[in-house]
C-alpha atoms as a PDB file:
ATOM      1  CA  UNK A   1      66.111   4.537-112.987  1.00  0.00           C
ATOM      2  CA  UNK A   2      65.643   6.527-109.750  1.00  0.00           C
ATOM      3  CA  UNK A   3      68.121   5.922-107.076  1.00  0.00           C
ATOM      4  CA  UNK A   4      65.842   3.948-104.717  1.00  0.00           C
ATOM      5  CA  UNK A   5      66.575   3.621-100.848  1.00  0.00           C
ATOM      6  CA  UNK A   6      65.060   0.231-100.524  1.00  0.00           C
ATOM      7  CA  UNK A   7      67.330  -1.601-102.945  1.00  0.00           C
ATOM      8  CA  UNK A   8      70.034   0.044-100.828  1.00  0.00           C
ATOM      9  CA  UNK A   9      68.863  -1.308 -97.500  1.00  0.00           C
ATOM     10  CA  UNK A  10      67.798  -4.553 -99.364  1.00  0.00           C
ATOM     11  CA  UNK A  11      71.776  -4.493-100.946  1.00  0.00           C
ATOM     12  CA  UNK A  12      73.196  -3.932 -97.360  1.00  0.00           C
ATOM     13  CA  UNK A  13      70.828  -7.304 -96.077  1.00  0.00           C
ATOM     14  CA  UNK A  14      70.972  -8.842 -99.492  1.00  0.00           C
ATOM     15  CA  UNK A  15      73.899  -8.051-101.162  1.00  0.00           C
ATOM     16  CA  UNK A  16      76.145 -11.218-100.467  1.00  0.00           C
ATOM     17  CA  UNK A  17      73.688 -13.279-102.167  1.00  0.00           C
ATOM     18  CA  UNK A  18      74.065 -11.376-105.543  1.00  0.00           C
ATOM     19  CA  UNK A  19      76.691 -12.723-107.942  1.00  0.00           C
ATOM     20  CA  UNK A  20      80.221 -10.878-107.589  1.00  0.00           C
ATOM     21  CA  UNK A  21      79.147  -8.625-110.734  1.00  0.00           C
ATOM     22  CA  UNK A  22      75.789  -7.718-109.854  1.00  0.00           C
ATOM     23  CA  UNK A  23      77.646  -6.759-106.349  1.00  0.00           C
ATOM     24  CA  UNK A  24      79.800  -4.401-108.340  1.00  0.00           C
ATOM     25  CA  UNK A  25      77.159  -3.374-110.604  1.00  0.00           C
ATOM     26  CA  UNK A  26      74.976  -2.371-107.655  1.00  0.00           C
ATOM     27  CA  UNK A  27      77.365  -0.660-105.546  1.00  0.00           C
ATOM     28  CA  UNK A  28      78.634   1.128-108.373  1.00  0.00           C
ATOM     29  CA  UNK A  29      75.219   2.505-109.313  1.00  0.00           C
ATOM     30  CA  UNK A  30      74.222   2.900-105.746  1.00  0.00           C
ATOM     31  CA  UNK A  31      76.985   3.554-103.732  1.00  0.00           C
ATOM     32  CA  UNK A  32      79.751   5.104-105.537  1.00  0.00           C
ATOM     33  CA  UNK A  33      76.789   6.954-107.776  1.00  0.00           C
ATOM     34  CA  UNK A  34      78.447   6.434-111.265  1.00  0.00           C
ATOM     35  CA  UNK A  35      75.812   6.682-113.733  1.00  0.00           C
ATOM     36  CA  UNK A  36      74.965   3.828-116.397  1.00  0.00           C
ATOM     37  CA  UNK A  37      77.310   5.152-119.026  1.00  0.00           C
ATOM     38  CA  UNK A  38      80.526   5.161-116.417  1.00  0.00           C
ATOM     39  CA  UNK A  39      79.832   2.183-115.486  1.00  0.00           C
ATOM     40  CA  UNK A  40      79.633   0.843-119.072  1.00  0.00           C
ATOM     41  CA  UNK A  41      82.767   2.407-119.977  1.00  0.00           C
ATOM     42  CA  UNK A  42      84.602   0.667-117.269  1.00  0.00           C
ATOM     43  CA  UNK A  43      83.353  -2.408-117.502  1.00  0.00           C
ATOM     44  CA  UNK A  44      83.562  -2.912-121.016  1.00  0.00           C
ATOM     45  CA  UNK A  45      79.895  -3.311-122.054  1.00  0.00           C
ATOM     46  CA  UNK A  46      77.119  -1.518-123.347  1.00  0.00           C
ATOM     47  CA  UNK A  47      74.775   1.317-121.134  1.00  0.00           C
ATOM     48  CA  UNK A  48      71.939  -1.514-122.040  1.00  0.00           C
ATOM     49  CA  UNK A  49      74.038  -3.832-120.987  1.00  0.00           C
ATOM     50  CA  UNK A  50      74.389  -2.101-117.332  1.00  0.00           C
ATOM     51  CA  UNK A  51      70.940  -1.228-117.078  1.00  0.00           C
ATOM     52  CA  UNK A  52      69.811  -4.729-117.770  1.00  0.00           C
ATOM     53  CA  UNK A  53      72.439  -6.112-115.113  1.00  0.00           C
ATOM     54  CA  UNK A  54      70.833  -3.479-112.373  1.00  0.00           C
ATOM     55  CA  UNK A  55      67.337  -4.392-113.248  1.00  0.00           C
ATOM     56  CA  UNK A  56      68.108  -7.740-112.740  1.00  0.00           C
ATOM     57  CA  UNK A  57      70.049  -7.769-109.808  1.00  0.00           C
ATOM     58  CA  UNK A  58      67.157  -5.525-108.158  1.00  0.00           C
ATOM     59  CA  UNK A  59      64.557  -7.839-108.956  1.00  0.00           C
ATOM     60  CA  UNK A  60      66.407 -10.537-106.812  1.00  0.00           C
ATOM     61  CA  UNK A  61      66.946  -8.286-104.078  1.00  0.00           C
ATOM     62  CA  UNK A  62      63.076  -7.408-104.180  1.00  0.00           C
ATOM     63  CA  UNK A  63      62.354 -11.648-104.074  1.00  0.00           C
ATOM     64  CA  UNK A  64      64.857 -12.402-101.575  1.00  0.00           C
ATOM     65  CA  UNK A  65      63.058  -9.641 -99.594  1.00  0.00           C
ATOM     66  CA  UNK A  66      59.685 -11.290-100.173  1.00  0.00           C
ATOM     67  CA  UNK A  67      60.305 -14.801 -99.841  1.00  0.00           C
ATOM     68  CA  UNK A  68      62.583 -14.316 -96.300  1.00  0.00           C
ATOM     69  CA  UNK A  69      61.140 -10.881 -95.429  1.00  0.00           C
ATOM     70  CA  UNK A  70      64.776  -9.754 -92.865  1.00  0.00           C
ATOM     71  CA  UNK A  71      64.078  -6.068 -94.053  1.00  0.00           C
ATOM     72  CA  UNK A  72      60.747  -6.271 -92.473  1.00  0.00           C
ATOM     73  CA  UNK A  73      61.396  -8.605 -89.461  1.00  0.00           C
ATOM     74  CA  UNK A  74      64.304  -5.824 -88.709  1.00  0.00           C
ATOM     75  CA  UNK A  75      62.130  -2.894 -88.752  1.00  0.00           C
ATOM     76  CA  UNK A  76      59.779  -4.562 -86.289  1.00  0.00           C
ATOM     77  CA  UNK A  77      62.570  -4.789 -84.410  1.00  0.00           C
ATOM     78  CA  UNK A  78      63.783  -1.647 -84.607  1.00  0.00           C
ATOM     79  CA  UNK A  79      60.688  -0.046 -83.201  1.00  0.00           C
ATOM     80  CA  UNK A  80      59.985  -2.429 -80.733  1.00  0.00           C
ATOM     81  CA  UNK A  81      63.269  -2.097 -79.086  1.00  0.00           C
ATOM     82  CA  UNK A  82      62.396   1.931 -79.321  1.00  0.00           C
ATOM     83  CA  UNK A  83      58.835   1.034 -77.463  1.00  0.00           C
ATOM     84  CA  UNK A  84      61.221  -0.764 -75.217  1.00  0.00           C
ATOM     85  CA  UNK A  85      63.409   1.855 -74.235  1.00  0.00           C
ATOM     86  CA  UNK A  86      60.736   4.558 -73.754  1.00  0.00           C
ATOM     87  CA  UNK A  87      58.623   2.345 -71.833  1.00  0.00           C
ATOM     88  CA  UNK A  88      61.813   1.979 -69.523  1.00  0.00           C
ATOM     89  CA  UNK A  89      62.457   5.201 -69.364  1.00  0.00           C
ATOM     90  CA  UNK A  90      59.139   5.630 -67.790  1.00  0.00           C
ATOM     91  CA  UNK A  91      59.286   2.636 -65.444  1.00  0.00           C
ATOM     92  CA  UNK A  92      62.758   4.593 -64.335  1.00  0.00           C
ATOM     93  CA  UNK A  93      60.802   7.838 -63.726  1.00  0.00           C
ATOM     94  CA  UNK A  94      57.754   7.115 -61.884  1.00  0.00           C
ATOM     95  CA  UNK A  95      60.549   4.670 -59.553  1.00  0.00           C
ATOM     96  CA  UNK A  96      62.258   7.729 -59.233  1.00  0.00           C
ATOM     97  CA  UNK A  97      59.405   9.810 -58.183  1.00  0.00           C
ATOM     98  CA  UNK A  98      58.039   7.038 -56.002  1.00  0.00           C
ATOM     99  CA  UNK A  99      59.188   4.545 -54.452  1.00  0.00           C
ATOM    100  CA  UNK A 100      63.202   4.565 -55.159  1.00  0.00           C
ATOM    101  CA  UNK A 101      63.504   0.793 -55.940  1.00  0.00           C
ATOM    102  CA  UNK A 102      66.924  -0.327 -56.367  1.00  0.00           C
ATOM    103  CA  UNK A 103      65.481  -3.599 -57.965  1.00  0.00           C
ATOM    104  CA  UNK A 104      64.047  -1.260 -60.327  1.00  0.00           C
ATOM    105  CA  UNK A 105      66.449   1.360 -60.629  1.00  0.00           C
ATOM    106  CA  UNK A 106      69.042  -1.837 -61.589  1.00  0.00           C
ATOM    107  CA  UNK A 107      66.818  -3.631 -63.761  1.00  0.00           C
ATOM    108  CA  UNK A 108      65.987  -0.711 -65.711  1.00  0.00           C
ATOM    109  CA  UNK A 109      69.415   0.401 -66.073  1.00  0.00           C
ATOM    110  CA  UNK A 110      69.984  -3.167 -67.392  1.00  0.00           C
ATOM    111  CA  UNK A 111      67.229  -3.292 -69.733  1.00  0.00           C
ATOM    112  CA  UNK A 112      68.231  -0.182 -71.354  1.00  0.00           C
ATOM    113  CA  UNK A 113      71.812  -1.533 -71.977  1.00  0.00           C
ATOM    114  CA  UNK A 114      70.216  -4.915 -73.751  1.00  0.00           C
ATOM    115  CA  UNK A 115      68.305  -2.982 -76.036  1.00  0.00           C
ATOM    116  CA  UNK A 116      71.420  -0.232 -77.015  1.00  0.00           C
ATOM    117  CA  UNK A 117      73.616  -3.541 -77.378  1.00  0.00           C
ATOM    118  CA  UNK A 118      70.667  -5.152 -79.529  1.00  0.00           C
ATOM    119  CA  UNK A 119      70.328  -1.824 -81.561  1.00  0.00           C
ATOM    120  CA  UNK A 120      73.693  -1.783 -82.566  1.00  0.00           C
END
């Protein structure tokens, strides 16, 4: 089972939706990186056991993801508010170099704080 970065960014937008042991299992396995075995030894059950758990609790992440999509709709927003602030940036240079528009110059400077407050 390879230690996969999507089911960690799907746990961090999925997570709460997972049953309290899945939870555990997950951020065991993911986050504290105990192996199958460690975990089965302090929870009680078999490696199988675990590894069945994991699988299963991955699975939902990986339909939650597809039927509501967040991961996605986050990413497009995470690069659009990048497009954002570089296209800003630009506006504020060629104002600089030009005309020296405090409309501008204020606008942009407001712009670029919506989209650090949004990317946060």
């Amino acid at each position: 089972m390879a230690k996969d970065l999507d089911i960690i960014v799907l746990f961090d937008i999925y997570g709460d939706m997972l049953t309290q042991k899945q939870q555990d299992f997950i951020g065991y396995y993911y986050n504290d990186d105990l192996s199958l075995a460690e975990i089965a030894e302090n929870e009680g059950i078999t490696r199988q056991g675990v590894r069945d758990a994991i699988k299963r609790a991955e699975a939902q992440l990986f339909a939650f993801e597809e039927h509501l999509g967040l991961r996605d709709r986050l990413e497009k927003t995470r690069r659009g508010l990048e497009e954002i602030s570089e296209l800003t940036k630009l506006i504020d240079e060629v104002n600089r170099r030009t005309i020296l528009s405090r409309e501008i110059n204020d606008a942009t400077a407001r712009i670029s704080a919506l989209t650090q407050i949004i990317s946060e």
